[in-house]
Each structure stands twice: as structure tokens, then as C-alpha cells.
C-alpha atoms as a PDB file:
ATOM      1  CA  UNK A   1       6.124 105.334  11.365  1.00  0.00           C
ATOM      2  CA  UNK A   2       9.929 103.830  11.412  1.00  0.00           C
ATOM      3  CA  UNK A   3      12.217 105.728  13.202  1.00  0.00           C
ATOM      4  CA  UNK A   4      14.037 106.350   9.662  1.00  0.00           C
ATOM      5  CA  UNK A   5      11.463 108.217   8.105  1.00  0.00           C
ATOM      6  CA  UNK A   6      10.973 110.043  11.697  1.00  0.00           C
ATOM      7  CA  UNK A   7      14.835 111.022  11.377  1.00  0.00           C
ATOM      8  CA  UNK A   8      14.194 111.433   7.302  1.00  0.00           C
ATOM      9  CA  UNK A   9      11.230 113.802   8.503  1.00  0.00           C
ATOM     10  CA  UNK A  10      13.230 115.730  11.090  1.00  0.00           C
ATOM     11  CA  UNK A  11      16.122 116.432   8.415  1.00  0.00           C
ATOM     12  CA  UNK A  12      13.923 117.061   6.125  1.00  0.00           C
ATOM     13  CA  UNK A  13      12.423 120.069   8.302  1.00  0.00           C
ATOM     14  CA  UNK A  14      15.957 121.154   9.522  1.00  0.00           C
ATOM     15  CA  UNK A  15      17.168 121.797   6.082  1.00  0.00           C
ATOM     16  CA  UNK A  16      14.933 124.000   5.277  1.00  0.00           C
ATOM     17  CA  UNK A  17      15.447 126.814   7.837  1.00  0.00           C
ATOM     18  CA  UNK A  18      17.466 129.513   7.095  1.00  0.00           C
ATOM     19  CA  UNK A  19      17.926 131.103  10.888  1.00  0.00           C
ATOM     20  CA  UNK A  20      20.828 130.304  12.072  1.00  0.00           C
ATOM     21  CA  UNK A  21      19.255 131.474  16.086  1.00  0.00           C
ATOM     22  CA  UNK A  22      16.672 128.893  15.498  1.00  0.00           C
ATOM     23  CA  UNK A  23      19.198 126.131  14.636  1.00  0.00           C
ATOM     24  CA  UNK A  24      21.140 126.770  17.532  1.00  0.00           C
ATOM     25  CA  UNK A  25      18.428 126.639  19.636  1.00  0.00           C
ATOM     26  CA  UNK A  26      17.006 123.473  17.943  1.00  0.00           C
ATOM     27  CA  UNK A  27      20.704 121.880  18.569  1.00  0.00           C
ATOM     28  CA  UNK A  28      21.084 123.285  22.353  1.00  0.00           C
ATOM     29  CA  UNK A  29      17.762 121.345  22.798  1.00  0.00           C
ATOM     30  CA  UNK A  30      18.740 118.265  21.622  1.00  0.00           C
ATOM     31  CA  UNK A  31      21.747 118.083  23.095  1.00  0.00           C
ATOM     32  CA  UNK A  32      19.966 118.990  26.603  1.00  0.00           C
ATOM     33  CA  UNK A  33      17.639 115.754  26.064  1.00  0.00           C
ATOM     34  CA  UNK A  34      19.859 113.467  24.863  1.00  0.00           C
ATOM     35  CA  UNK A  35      22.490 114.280  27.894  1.00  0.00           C
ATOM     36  CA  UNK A  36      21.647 111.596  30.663  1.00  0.00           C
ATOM     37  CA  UNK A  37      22.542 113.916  33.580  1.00  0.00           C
ATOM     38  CA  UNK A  38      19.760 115.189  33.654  1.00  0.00           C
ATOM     39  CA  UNK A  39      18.439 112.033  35.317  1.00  0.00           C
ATOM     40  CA  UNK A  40      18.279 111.915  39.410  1.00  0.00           C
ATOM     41  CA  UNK A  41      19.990 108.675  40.862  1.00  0.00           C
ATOM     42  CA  UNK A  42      16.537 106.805  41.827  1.00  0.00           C
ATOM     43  CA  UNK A  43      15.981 107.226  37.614  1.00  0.00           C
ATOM     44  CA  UNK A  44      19.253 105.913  36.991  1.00  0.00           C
ATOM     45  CA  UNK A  45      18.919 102.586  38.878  1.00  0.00           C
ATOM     46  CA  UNK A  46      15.412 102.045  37.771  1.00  0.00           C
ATOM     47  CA  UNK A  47      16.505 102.477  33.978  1.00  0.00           C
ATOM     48  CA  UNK A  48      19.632  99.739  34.462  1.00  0.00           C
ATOM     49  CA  UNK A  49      17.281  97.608  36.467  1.00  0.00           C
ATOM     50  CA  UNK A  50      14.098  97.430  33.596  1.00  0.00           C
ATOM     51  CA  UNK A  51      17.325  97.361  30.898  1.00  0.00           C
ATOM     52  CA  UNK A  52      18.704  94.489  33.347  1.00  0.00           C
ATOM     53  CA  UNK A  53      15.043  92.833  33.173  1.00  0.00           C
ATOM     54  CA  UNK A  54      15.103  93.560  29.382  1.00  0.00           C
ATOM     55  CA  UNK A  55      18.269  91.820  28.631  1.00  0.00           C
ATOM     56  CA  UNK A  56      17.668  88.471  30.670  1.00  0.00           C
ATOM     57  CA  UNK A  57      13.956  88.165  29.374  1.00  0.00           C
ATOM     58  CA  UNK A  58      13.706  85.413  26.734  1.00  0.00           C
ATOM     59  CA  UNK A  59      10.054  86.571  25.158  1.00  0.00           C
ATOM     60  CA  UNK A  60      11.965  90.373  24.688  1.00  0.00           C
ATOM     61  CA  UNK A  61      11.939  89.988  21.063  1.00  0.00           C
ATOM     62  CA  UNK A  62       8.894  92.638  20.001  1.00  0.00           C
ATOM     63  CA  UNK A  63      10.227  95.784  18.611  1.00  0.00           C
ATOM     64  CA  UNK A  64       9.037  98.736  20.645  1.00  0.00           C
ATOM     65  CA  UNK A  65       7.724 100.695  17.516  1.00  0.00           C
ATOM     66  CA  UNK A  66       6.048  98.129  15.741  1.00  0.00           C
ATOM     67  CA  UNK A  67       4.758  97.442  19.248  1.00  0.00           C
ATOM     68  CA  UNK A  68       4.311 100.740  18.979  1.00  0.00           C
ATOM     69  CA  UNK A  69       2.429 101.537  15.330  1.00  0.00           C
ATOM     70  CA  UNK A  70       0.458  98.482  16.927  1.00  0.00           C
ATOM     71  CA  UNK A  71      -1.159 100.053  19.624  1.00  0.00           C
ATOM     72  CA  UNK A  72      -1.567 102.953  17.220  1.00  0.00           C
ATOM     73  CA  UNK A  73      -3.282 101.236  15.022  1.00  0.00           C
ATOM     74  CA  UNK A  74      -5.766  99.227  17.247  1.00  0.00           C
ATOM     75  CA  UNK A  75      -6.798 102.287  18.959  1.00  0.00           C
ATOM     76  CA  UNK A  76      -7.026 104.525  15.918  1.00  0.00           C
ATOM     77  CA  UNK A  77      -4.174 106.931  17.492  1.00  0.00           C
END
């Protein structure tokens, strides 16, 4: 599944409730994961180092969710 529809999906879902408690809470835990603080210094330098490997890698061109769906599909996930 394309991370559209995912987002489509998620929206979808969201505007549908009618609690305004359970919205907050949904956006108070969203903001918590997508806030890289949260990440100890060790994480930190192994993230820029992989993204550093990424970047200078000539083969890098597979997208990670069709590489994704792939796997998915060839073990019937």
C-alpha cells in the first residue's frame, strides 16, 4: 500500500470522530513520534551515518515501500 492511500486511510479515519479528547490525544501522539528528541545521541549518529551511506551509494535507487509491498508479497505478509 502507497503511503498516499496510508495518509488517504488515516484521514479518512480522523474525520470521522467526533471526540474532540480523542483527537487531541491522537495529535499529542503524533507530534511525540514525529519529534526527533526523543532519540539518544548514539541513535543520532547512527541515523546520519546509514543516511550518509544512503546518499553516496550508487545502487540506492529501490523505493523502500515497493521494496517494501515486495517483501510483503513474497512472503504472503
Amino acid at each position: 500500500m502507497s503511503i498516499q492511500t496510508e495518509k488517504s486511510l488515516v484521514i479518512d479515519l480522523l474525520q470521522n470522530i467526533n471526540d474532540i479528547s480523542l483527537l487531541k490525544k491522537v495529535k499529542a501522539f503524533v507530534l511525540t513520534e514525529l519529534n526527533p528528541s526523543n532519540l539518544t545521541e548514539e541513535q543520532k549518529n547512527e541515523l546520519e551515518r546509514r543516511l550518509h551511506g544512503h546518499q553516496h551509494k550508487e545502487d540506492s535507487d529501490v523505493d523502500a515501500f515497493e521494496f517494501l509491498d515486495a517483501l510483503k508479497a513474497k512472503y504472503e505478509l
